[in-house]
Structure formats: structure tokens, C-alpha cells
Protein backbone atom coordinates (compact mmCIF):
# COMPACT_ATOMS: atom_id res chain seq x y z
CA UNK A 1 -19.89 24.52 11.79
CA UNK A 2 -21.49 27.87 13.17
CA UNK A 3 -20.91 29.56 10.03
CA UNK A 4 -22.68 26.25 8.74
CA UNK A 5 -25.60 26.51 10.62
CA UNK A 6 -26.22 30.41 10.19
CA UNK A 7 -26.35 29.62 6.35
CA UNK A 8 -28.42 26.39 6.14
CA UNK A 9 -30.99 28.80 8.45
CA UNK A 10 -31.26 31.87 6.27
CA UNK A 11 -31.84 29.48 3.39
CA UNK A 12 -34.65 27.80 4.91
CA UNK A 13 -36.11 31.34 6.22
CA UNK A 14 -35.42 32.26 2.33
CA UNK A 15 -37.60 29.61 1.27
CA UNK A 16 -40.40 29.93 3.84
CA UNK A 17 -40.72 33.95 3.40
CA UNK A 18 -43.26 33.46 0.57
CA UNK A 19 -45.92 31.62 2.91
CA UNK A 20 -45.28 33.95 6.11
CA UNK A 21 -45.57 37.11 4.06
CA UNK A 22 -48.79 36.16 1.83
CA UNK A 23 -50.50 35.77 5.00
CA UNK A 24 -48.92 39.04 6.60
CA UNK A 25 -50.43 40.86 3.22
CA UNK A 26 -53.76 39.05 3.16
CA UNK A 27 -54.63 40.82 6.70
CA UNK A 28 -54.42 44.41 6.55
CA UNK A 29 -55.79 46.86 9.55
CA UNK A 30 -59.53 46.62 9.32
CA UNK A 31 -61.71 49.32 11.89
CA UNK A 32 -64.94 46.17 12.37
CA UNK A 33 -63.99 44.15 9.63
CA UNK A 34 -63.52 47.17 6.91
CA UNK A 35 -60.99 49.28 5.66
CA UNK A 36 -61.38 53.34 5.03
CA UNK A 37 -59.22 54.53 1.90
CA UNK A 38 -58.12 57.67 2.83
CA UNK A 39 -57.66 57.42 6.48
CA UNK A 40 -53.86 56.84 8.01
CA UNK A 41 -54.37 53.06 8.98
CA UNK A 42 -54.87 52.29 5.17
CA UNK A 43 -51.75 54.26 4.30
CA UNK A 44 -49.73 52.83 6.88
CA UNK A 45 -51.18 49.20 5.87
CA UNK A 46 -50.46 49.86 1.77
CA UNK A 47 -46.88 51.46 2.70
CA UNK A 48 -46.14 48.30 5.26
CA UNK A 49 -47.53 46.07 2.11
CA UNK A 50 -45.22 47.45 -0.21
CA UNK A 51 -41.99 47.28 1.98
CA UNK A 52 -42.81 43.81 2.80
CA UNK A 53 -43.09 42.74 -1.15
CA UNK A 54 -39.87 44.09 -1.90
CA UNK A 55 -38.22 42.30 0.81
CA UNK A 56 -39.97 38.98 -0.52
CA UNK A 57 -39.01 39.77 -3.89
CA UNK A 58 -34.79 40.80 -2.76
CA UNK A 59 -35.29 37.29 -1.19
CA UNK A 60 -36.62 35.54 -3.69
CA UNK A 61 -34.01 36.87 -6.35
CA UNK A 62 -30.90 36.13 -4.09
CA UNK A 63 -32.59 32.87 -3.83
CA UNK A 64 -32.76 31.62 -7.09
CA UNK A 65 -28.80 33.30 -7.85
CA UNK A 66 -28.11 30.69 -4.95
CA UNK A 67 -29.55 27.69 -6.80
CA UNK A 68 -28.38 28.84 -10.09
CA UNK A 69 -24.67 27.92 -8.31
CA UNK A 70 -23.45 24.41 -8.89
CA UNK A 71 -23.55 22.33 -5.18
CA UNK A 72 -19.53 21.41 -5.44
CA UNK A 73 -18.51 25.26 -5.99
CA UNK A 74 -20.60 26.28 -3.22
CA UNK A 75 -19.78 23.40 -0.79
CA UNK A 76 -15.86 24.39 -1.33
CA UNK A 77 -16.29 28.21 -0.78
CA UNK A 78 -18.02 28.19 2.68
CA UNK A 79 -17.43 24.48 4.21
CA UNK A 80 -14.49 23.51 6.16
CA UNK A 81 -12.93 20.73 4.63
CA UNK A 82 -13.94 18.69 7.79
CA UNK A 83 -17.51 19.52 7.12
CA UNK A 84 -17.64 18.43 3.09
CA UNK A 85 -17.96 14.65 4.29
CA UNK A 86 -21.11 15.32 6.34
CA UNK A 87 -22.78 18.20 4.13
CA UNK A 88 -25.82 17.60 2.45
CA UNK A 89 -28.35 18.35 -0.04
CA UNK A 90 -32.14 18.63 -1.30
CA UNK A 91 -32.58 16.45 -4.14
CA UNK A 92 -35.02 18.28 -6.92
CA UNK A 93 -37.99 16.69 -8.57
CA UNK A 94 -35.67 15.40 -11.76
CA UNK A 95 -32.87 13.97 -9.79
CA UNK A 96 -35.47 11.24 -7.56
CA UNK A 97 -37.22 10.71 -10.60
CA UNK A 98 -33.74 9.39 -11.74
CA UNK A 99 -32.89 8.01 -8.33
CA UNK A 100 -36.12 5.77 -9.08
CA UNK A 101 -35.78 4.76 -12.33
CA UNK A 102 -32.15 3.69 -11.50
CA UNK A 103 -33.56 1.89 -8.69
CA UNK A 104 -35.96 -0.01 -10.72
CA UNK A 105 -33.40 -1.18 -13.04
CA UNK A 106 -31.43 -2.89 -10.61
CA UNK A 107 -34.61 -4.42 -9.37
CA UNK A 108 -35.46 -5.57 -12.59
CA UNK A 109 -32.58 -7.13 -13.68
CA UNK A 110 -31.53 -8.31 -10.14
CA UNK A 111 -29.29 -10.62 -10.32
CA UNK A 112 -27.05 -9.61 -12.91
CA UNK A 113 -27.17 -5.97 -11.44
CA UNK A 114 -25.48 -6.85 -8.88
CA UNK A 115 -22.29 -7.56 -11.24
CA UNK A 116 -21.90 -3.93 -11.64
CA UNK A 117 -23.62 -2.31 -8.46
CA UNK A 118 -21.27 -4.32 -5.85
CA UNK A 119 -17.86 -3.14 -5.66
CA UNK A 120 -14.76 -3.86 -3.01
CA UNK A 121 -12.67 -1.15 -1.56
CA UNK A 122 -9.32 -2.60 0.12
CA UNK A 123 -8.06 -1.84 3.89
CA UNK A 124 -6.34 0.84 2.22
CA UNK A 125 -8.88 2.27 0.12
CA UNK A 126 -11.96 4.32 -0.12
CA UNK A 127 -14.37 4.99 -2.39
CA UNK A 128 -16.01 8.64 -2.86
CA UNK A 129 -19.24 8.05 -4.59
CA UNK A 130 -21.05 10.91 -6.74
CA UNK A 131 -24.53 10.82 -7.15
CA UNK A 132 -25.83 13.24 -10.76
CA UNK A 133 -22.34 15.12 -9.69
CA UNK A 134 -23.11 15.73 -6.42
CA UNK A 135 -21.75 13.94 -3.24
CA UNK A 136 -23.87 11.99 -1.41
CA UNK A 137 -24.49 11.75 2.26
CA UNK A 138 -22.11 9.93 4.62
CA UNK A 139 -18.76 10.32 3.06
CA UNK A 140 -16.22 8.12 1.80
CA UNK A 141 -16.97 4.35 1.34
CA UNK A 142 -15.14 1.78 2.71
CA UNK A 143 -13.15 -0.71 3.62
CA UNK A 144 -15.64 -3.71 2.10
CA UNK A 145 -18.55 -3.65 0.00
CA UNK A 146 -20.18 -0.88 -0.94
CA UNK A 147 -23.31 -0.07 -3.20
CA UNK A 148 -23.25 2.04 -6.65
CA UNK A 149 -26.42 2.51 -8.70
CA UNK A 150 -26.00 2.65 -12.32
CA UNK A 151 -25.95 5.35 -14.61
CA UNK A 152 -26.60 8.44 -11.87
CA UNK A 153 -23.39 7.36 -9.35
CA UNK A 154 -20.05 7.90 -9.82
CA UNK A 155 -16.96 6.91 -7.38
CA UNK A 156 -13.28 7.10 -7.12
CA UNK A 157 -10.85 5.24 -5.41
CA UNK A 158 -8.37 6.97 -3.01
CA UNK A 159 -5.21 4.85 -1.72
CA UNK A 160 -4.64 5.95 2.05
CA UNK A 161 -1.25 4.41 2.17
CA UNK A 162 1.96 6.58 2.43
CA UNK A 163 3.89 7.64 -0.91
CA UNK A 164 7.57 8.16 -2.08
CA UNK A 165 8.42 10.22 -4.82
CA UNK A 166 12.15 11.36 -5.35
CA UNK A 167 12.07 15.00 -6.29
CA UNK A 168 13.95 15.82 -9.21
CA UNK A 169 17.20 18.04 -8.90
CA UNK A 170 16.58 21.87 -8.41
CA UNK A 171 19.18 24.22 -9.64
CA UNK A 172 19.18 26.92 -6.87
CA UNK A 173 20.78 30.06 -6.61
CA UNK A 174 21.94 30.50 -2.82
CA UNK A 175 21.81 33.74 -0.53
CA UNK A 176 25.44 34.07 -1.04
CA UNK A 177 25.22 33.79 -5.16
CA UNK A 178 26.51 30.05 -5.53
CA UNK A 179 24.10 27.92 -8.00
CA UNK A 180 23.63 24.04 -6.59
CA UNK A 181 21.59 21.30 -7.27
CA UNK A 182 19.73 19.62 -4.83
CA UNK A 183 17.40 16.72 -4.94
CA UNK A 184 15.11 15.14 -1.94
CA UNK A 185 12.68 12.61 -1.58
CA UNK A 186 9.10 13.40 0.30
CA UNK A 187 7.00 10.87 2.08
CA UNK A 188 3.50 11.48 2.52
CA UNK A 189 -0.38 10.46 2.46
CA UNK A 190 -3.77 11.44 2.25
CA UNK A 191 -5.55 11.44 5.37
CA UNK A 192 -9.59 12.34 4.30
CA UNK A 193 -10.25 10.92 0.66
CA UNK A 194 -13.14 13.29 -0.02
CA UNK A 195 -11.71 16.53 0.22
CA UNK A 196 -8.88 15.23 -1.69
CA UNK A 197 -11.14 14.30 -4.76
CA UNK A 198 -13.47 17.34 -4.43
CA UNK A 199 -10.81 20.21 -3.65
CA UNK A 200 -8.27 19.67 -5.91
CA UNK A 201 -7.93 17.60 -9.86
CA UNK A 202 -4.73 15.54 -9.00
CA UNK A 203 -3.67 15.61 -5.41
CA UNK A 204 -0.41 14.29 -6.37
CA UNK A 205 0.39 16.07 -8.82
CA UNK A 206 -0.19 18.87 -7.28
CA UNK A 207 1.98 18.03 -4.15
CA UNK A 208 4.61 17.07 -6.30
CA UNK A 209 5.14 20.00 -8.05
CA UNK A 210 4.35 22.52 -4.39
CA UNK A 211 7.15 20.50 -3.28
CA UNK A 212 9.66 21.75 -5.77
CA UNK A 213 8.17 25.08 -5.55
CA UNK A 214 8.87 25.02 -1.83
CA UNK A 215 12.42 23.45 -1.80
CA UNK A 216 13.36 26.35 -4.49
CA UNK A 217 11.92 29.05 -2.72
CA UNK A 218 13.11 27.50 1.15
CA UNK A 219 17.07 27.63 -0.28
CA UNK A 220 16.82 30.22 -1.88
CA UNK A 221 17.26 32.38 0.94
CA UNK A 222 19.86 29.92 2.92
CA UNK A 223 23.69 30.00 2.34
CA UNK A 224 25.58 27.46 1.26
CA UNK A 225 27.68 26.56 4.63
CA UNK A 226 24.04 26.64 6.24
CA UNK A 227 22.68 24.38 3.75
CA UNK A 228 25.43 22.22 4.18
CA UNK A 229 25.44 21.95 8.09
CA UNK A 230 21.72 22.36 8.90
CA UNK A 231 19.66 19.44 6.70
CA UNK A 232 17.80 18.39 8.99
CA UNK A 233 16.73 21.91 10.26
CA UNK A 234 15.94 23.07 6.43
CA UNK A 235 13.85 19.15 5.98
CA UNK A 236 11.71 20.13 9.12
CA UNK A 237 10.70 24.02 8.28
CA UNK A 238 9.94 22.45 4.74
CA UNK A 239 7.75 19.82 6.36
CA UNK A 240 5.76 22.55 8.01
CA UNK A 241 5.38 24.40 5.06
CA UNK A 242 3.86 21.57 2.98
CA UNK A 243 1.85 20.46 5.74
CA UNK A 244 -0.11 24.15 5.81
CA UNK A 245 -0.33 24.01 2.09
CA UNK A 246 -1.58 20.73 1.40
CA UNK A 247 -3.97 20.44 4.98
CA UNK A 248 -6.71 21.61 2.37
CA UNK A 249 -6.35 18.65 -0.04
CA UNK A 250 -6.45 16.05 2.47
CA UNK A 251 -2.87 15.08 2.47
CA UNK A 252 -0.28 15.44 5.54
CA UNK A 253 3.75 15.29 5.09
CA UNK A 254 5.07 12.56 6.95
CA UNK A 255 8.99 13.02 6.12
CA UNK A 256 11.57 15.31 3.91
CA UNK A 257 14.58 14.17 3.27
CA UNK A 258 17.31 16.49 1.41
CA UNK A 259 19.43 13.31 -0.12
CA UNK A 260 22.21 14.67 -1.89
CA UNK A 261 23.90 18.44 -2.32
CA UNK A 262 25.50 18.83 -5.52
CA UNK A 263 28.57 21.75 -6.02
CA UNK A 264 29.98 22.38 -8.94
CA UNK A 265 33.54 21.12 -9.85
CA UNK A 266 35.03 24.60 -9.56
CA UNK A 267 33.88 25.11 -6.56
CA UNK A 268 34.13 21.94 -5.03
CA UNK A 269 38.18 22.05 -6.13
CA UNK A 270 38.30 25.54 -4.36
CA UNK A 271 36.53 24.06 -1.52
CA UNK A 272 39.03 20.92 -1.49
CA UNK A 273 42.19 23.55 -1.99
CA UNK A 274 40.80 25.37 1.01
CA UNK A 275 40.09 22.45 3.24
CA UNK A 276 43.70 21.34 2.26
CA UNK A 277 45.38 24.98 3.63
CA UNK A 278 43.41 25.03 6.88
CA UNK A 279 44.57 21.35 7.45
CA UNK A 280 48.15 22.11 6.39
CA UNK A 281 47.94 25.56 8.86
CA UNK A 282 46.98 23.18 11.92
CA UNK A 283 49.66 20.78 11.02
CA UNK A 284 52.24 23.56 11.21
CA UNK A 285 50.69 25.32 14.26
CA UNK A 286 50.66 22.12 16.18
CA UNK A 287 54.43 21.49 15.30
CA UNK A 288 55.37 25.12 16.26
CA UNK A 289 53.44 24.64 19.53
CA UNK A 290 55.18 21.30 20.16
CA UNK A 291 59.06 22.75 19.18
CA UNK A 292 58.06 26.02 21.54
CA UNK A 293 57.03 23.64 24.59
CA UNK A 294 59.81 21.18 23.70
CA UNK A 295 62.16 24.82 24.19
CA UNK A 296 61.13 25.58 27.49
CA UNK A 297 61.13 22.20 28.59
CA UNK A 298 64.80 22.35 27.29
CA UNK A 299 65.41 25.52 28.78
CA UNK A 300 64.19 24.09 32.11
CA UNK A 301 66.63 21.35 31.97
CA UNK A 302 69.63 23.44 31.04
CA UNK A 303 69.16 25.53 33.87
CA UNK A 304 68.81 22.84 36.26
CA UNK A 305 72.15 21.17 34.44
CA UNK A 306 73.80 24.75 34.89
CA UNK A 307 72.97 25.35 38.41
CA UNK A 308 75.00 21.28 39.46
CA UNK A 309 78.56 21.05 37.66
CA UNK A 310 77.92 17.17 38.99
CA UNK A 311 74.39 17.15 37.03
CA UNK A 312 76.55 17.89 33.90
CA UNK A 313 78.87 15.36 34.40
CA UNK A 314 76.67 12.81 34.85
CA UNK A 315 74.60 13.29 31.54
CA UNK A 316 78.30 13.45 29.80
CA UNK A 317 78.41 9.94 31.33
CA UNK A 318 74.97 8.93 30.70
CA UNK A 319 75.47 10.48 26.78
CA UNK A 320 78.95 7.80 26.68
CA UNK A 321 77.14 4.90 27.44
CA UNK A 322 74.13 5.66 25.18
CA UNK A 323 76.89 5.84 22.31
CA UNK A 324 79.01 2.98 23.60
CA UNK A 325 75.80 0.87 23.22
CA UNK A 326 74.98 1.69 19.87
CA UNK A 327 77.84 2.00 17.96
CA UNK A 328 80.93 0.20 20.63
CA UNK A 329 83.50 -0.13 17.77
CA UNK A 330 84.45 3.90 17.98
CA UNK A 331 84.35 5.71 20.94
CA UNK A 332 84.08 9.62 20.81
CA UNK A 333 84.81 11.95 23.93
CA UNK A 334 83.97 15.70 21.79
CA UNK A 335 84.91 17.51 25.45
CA UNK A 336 87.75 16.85 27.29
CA UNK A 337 86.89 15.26 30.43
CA UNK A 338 87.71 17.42 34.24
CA UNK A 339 87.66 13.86 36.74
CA UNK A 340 88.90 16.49 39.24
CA UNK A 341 85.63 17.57 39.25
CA UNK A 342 84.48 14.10 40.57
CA UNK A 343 87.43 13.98 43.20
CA UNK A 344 85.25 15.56 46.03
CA UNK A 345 82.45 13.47 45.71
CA UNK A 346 84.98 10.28 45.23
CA UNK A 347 86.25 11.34 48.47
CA UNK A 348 83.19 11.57 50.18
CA UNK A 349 81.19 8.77 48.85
């Protein structure tokens, strides 16, 4: 807005400097109302002249290379995008000539003007009106009725409500020289109609094809096991990077989605004869852990067996009856049996 300001100003000194300097020429140092050729005030006064009339005449040239530019190109190179909807301009002689005529038409053939003069934008829309190609003062139109004059006004219709488009699949090369396709969809909307219609040709076209750009380029430089575990990380850096890129067209990213990671079938078998071993290598290291604390627990229990002759018997005992349960037809005694070994504790019991 400063920079604004600073350049609506020098214009207007640009096009006042004519009337301030004829009157700075038209008085030159007088000694009682005349003027003596060779003396220094008249020197000074013709060399002060002279500098001044080239400055008018540098003004005056950069002046008319400024109005030889066409209002949209020079709008788009200094304005902030903000500022297009409120930035103005003087009219010339030609274009309210037109203005009027238009406006006499209507009159004229008022009623049926009004046919093609009234139009509707939706809730959703608005209308960016262009008046001899140059866009007039207020911004955007809409929602409701808004006024068009015939023949010198233009307007198109910009949909504010949020879009889906699936992005096609992009075959990218990964950091770590693996080629996958990948495919997202992209939600998004335009958020000021007029810079949308006067900074770019086709907003969505052009997002569309930033947003393949940008999902190439983005992968391009991940690996595959991080573009496999970190989607939603990868969606949000490629949100931001849309959102700086398309912040001049009027559009904001709303949501990226990566959908669906595609491998190709060699390396998905690889990946599936991989996954297989590592699950096959836990299976066995969990069964070797189990058999090695399954030892010592045996190993625990032998000892305490060892260290009680009566501990032994008893679990010969205890082994009898578990096989006299199952299979009582046949009874097996493998060691022979010591009941002296029991006689003590007969006697004492």
C-alpha cells in the first residue's frame, strides 16, 4: 500500500509539472521590472531555465512510456494482489464517451435492456466485471444482482466452493533409485475471484498441473521406506508448498491426500520374500528363547530333585499314576523301585 501511494503521487506530480514549471519560467530575475543581458542574474536565470525544461521534458517522456503500458500489465507488476480489487483508474476522453453512449442505450430501450444488463451471481459465486478491458472499481460482484452495461463490460464467473481433482499417477524415481507410481487427490478453492481471473489464464489448470510438478519433485528426494511410513508428513510439506505457489492466484490448499503407493511386482515379491524371513527369524528366535528358559527352568528342578532322594521318589510315584490314568491296561515300572528308601519316613510318619 506504501509502495502504492509513493507511485499514484509521482504520477500526479508527473502530470502537474507542466503548470508549476511554465509559471517558474514565465518569471525570471528582473532588477525593477527589467532584465540586463549580459549581467550574472540573466545567466543564472537562462541556465536555471534550461535545467528546469529538461527536467519537464525527462518527465513528460517517462510519462507518456507510462500510459503507452496497458492498465492490467501494470496493475500486476507493482500491486499486491490484495490491492488489485481496490485499484483504480482515470478514464480518458474516448472511454466516457463510450460509457455514455452505452448508458443511453439502456435508457432507450429500457425495458428490454434490462434482459441482458441484470444478471444473478449464486452464494457461491462472483462476478469480475471488465469495463473496455479494464477492471472497474469495487471488485468482485456478488452474491445477487448485479449490473453489466452492454457492449463496453465484460464479467466472469468464479465458483468459491472447494474442488477435488484426483491427480493422475506419477512415475517417480526415489532417493534410493526405486521407480513407483503414486497418485493423490488435492482439495482446494479460490479465496479472492479477481486476482484469480486477472493473474493467471486458467487457475485450475494451472494448479493442477503445479501439483504434479510438486508431488514429482517432493519424492523425488524421499526414500522409499520414508515414503511408505511418513504420508501424512510428505501430504503436509506438499500442502505448504502449493499454498506459497498458488497464494498469488487466489487459491489456498485445503487438503493432500497421497491415496495409493504403487511397487512394482519384482519388488513387491522381494519385499514379500523379505517380510516372510524376518517373520520366520522371530518365530525361531522366540522358540529358541522359550526351549533355553524351559532348560534352566529344568535345570532348576533337577537340582532341587537331586538335592531330596524323597523328592525323586515321589515324582516316580506321581509319573505312575499319570500313566496308570491314561493308559491302566499296561503298567510300566522302567526303574526298579528302592521302598527301602521310604522305610525311614514310613517309620516316622
Amino acid at each position: 500500500m506504501q509502495f502504492r501511494n509513493r507511485l499514484d503521487g509521482s504520477l500526479c506530480q508527473i502530470v502537474a509539472w507542466p503548470n508549476n514549471a511554465s509559471k517558474n519560467v514565465s518569471t525570471p530575475a528582473s532588477d525593477g521590472g527589467r532584465v540586463f543581458p549580459g549581467s550574472r542574474q540573466s545567466r543564472f536565470s537562462r541556465m536555471d531555465t534550461f535545467r528546469r525544461l529538461s527536467s519537464v521534458g525527462g518527465r513528460l517522456e517517462r510519462q507518456r512510456k507510462l500510459r503507452s503500458q496497458s492498465l492490467a500489465s501494470f496493475k500486476l507488476s507493482y500491486y499486491m494482489p490484495e490491492d488489485l480489487e481496490s485499484s483504480s483508474d482515470t478514464f480518458g476522453c474516448c472511454d466516457w464517451l463510450l460509457t455514455g453512449l452505452a448508458w443511453i442505450v439502456v435508457i432507450v430501450t429500457f425495458p428490454l435492456s434490462a434482459l441482458f444488463c441484470i444478471k444473478v451471481a449464486q452464494e457461491y459465486e462472483r462476478a469480475v466485471i471488465f469495463r473496455l478491458g479494464r477492471l472497474i472499481i469495487g471488485g468482485a460482484r456478488g452474491p445477487g444482482i448485479f449490473f453489466v452495461l452492454p457492449c463496453i463490460e465484460s464479467y466472469t464467473k468464479v465458483d468459491l466452493r472447494t474442488v477435488s481433482f484426483d491427480v493422475p499417477p506419477q512415475e517417480i524415481l526415489t532417493r534410493d533409485s526405486v521407480t513407483i507410481s503414486v497418485d493423490a487427490v488435492i482439495y482446494y478453492r479460490i479465496y479472492n475471484a479477481t486476482v484469480s481471473v486477472a493473474n493467471v489464464e486458467n487457475a485450475h489448470h494451472a494448479t493442477r498441473l503445479l501439483t504434479q510438478t510438486a508431488l514429482r519433485n517432493l519424492l523425488g528426494m524421499k526414500s522409499l521406506s520414508q515414503i511408505l511410513s511418513d504420508r501424512e508428513a510428505i501430504a503436509s510439506c506438499m500442502r505448504n508448498l502449493l499454498d506459497d505457489a498458488t497464494e498469488k492466484w487466489g487459491i489456498i490448499v485445503e487438503r493432500v491426500e497421497i491415496k495409493d503407493v504403487r511397487l512394482p511386482v519384482q519388488l513387491q515379491r522381494s519385499m514379500a520374500t523379505e517380510a516372510e524371513a524376518a517373520r520366520e527369524a522371530r518365530a525361531k528366535l522366540i522358540a529358541a528363547q522359550g526351549e533355553k528358559e524351559a532348560s534352566m527352568a529344568l535345570k532348576a528342578a533337577s537340582e532341587i530333585i537331586m538335592s531330596s532322594p524323597a523328592a525323586m521318589q515321589l515324582r516316580y510315584l506321581q509319573t505312575l499314576a499319570n500313566i496308570s490314568t491314561e493308559k491302566n491296561s499296561t503298567i510300566i515300572f522302567p526303574l526298579p523301585m528302592d521302598l527301602s528308601m521310604l522305610a525311614p519316613y514310613s517309620q516316622s510318619g
